[in-house]
Structures are given as C-alpha cells and as structure tokens.
N, C-alpha and C. Protein backbone atom coordinates (compact mmCIF):
# COMPACT_ATOMS: atom_id res chain seq x y z
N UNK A 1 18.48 5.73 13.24
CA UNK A 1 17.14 6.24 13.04
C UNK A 1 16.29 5.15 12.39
N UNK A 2 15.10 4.86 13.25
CA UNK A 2 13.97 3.91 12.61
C UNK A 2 13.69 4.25 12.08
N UNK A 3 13.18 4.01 10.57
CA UNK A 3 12.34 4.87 9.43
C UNK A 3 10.84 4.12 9.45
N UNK A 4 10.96 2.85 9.81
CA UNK A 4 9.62 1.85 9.63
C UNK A 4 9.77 0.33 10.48
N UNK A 5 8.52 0.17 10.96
CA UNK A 5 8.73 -1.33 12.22
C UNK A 5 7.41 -2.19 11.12
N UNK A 6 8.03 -3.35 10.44
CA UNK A 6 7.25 -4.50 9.59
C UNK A 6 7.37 -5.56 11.09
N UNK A 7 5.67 -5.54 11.19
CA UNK A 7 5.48 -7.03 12.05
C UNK A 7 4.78 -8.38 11.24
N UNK A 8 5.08 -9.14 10.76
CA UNK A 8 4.67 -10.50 10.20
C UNK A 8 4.07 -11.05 11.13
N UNK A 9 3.00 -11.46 11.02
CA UNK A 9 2.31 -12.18 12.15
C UNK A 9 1.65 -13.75 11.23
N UNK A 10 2.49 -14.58 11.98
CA UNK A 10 2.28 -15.82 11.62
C UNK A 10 0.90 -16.51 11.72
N UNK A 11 0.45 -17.53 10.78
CA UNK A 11 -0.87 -18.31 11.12
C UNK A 11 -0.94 -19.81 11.24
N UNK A 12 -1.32 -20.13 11.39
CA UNK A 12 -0.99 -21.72 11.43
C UNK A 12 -1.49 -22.05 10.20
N UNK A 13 -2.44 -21.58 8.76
CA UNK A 13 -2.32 -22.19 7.72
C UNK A 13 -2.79 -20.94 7.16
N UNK A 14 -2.09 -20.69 6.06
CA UNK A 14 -2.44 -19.42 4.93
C UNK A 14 -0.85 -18.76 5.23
N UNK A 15 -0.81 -17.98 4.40
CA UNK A 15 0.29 -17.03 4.37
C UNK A 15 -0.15 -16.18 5.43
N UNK A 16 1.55 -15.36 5.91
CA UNK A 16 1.47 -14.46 7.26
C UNK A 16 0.68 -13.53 6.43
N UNK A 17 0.44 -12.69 7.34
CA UNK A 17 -0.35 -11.25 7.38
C UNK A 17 1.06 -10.28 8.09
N UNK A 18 1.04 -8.78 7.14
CA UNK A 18 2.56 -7.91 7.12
C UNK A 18 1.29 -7.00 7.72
N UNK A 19 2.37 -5.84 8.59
CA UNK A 19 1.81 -4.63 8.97
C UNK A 19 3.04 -3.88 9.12
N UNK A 20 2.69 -2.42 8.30
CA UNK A 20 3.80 -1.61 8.62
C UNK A 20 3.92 -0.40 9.52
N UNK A 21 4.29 -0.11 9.61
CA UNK A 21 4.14 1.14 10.62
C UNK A 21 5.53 2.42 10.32
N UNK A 22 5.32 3.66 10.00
CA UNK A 22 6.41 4.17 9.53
C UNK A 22 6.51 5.74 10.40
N UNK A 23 7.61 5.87 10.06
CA UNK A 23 7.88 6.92 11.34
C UNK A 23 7.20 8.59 10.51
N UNK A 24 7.26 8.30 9.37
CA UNK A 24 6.33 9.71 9.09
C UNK A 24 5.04 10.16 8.93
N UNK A 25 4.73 8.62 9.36
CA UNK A 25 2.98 9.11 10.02
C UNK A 25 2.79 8.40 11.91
N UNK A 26 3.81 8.60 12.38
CA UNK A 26 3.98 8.59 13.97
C UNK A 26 3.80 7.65 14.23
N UNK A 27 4.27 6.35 13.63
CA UNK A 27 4.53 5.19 13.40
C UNK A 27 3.17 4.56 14.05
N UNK A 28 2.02 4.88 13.07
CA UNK A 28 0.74 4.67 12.71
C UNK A 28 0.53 3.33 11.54
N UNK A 29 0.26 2.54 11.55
CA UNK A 29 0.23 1.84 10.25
C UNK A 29 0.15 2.37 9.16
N UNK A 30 0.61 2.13 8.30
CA UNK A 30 0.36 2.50 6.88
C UNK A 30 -0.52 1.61 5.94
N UNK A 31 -1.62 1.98 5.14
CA UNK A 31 -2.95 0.97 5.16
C UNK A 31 -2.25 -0.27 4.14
N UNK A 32 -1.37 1.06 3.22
CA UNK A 32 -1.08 0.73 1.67
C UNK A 32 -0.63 -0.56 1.90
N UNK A 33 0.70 -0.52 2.65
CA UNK A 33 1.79 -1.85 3.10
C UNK A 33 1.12 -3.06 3.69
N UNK A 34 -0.69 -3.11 4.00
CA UNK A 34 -0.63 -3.68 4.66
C UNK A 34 -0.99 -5.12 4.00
N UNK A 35 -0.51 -6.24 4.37
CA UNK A 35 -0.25 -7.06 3.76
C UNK A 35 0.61 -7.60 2.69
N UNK A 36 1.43 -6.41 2.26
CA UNK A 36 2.06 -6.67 1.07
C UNK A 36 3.97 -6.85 1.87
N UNK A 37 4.34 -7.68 1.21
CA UNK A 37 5.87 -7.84 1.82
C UNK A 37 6.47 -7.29 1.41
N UNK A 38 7.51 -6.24 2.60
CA UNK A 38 8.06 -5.19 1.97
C UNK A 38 9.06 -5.11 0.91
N UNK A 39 10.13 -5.87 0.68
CA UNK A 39 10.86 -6.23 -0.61
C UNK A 39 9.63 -6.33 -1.87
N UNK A 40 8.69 -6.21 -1.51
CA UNK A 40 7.31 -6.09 -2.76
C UNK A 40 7.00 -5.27 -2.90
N UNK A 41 7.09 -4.52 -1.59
CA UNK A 41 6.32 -3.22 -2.48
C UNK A 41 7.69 -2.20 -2.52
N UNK A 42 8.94 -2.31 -2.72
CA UNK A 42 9.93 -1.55 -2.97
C UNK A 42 10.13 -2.30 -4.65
N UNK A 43 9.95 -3.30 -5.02
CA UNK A 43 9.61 -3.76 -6.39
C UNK A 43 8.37 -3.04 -7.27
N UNK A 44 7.32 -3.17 -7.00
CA UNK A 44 6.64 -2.33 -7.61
C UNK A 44 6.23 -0.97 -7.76
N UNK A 45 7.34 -0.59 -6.74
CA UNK A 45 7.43 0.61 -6.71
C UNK A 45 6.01 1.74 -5.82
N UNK A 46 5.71 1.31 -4.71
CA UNK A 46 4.33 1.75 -4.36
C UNK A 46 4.65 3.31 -3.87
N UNK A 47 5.93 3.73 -2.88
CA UNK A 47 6.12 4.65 -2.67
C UNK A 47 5.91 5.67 -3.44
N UNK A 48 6.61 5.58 -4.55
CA UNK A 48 6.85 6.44 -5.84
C UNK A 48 4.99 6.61 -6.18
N UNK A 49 4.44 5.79 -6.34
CA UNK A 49 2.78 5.83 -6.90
C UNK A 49 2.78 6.91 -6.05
N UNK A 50 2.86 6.57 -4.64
CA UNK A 50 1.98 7.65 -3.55
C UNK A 50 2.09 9.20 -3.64
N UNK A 51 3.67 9.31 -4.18
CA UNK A 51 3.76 10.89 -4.89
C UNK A 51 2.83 11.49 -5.57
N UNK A 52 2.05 10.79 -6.69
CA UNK A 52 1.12 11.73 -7.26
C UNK A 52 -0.49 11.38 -7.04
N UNK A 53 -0.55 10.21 -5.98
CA UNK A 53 -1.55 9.78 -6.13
C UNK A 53 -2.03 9.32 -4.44
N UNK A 54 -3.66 9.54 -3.77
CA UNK A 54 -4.00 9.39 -3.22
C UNK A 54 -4.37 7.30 -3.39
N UNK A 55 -3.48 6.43 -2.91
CA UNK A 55 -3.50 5.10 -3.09
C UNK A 55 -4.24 4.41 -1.82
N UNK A 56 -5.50 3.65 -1.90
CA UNK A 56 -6.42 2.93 -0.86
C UNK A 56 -6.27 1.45 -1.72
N UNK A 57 -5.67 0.58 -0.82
CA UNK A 57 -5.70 -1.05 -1.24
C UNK A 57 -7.03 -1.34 -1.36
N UNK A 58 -7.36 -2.55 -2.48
CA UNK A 58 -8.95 -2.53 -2.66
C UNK A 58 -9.47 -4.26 -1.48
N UNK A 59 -8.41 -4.44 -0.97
CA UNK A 59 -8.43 -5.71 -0.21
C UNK A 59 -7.93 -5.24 1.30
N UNK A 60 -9.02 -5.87 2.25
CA UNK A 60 -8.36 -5.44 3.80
C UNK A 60 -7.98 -6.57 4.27
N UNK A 61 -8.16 -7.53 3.83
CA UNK A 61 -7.76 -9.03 4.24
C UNK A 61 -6.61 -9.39 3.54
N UNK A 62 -5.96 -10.74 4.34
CA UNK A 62 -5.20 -11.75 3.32
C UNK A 62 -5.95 -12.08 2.30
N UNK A 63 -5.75 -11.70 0.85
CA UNK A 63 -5.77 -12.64 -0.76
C UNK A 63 -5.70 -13.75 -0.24
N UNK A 64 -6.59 -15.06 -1.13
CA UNK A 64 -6.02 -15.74 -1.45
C UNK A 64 -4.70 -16.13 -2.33
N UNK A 65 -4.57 -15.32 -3.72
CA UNK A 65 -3.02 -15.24 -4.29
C UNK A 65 -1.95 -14.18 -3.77
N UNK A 66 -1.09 -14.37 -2.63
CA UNK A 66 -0.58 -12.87 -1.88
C UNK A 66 0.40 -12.62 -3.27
N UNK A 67 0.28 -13.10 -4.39
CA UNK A 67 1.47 -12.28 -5.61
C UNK A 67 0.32 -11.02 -6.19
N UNK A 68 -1.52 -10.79 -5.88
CA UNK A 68 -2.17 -10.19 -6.70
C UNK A 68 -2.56 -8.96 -5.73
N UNK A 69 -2.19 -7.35 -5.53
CA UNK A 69 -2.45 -6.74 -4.96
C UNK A 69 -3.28 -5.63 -5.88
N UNK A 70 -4.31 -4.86 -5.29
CA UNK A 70 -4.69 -4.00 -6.31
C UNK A 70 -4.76 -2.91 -5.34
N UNK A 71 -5.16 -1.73 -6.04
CA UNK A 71 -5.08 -0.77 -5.40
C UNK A 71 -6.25 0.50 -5.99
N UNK A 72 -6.67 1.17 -5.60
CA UNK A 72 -7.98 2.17 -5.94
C UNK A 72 -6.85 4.20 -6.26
N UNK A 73 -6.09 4.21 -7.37
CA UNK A 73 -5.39 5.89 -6.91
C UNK A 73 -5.89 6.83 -7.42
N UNK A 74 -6.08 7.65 -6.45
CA UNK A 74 -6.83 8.97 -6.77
C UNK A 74 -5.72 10.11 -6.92
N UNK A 75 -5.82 10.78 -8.44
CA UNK A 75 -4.71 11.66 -8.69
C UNK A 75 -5.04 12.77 -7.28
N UNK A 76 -4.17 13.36 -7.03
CA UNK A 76 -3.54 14.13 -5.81
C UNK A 76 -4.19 15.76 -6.00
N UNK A 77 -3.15 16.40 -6.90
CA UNK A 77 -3.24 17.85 -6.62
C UNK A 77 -3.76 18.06 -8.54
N UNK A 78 -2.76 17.94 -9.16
CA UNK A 78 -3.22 18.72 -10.66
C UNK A 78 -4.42 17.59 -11.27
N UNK A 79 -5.08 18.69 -11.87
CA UNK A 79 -6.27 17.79 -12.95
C UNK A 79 -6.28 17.66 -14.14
N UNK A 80 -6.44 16.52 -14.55
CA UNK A 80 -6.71 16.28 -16.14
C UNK A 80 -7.12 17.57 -16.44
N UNK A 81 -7.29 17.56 -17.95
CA UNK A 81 -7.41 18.21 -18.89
C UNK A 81 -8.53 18.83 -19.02
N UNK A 82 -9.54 17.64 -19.06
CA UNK A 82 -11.45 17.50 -18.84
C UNK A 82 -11.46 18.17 -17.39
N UNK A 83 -10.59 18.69 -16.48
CA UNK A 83 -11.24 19.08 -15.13
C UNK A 83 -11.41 18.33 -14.20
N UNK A 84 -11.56 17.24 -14.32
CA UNK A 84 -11.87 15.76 -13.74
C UNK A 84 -10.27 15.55 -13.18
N UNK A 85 -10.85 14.98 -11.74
CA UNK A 85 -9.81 14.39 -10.97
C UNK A 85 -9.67 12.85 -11.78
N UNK A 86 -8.36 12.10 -12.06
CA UNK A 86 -8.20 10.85 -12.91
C UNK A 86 -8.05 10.09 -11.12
N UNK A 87 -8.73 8.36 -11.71
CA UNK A 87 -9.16 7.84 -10.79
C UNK A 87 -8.53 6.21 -11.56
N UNK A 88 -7.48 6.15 -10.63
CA UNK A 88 -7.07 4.34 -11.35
C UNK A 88 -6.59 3.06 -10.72
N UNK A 89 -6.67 2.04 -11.17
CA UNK A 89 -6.83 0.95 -10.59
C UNK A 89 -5.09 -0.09 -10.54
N UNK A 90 -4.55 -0.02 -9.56
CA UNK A 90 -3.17 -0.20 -10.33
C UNK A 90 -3.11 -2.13 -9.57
C-alpha cells in the first residue's frame, strides 16, 4: 500500500523543489510538504501540528535558506478561552 508519492524535481542551480502527494487526499498534493524534505518534516513533526491545527505554508516558492520553513496555523475545532479562534506562526 502507497501511503504518499515525493517527486524532487531537480534544477540546474538552487536547491530541488519536493512535492508530495498522499493517498488520503486522492493523491492530490499536499500544500504543507511542499517544498520541505520529507525526513524534515517527520523531524519537526508537521503531521502531528495538522491534528489540531488548520496549517498554510507562508512561502509558495523555493526559500532561499531551504533549513527556514514557516507556517500560518489556525486552531481547528475548540476555542480559546476569550472565544477567539488562536492563530500561530510556527
């Protein structure tokens, strides 16, 4: 069973560009992964984020530093305290 297809697509100068594609969204890209190398984002743990949190990468391009990824997460289902959906920058 495929769970996920990572294509690296090479450039002739800059670091590759990653795209993932995973079988539980009908092996659709996944935005989060994109660019980030997957032994990276099983290190920082991105999956686990996505559990409580609606996660949009704040970069659609190759970085110049591919070690600096950020990300925009919007808490999911329960709300702070104040009522307010929490909104963070990881």
């Amino acid at each position: 069973n495929i769970s996920r297809v990572t294509l690296i697509i090479l450039r002739k100068s800059g670091y590759p560009g990653f795209h993932t594609f995973r079988e539980c969204l009908n092996y659709e890209e996944d935005l989060i992964y994109r660019h980030l190398n997957p032994p990276r984002a099983f290190q920082i743990e991105i999956g686990r984020l996505g559990l409580n949190y609606d996660i949009k990468p704040i970069a659609d391009g190759p970085i110049i530093n591919r070690h600096i990824h950020t990300f925009l997460a919007t808490q999911k289902k329960a709300k702070s305290e104040r009522g307010t959906m929490m909104t963070r920058f990881f």
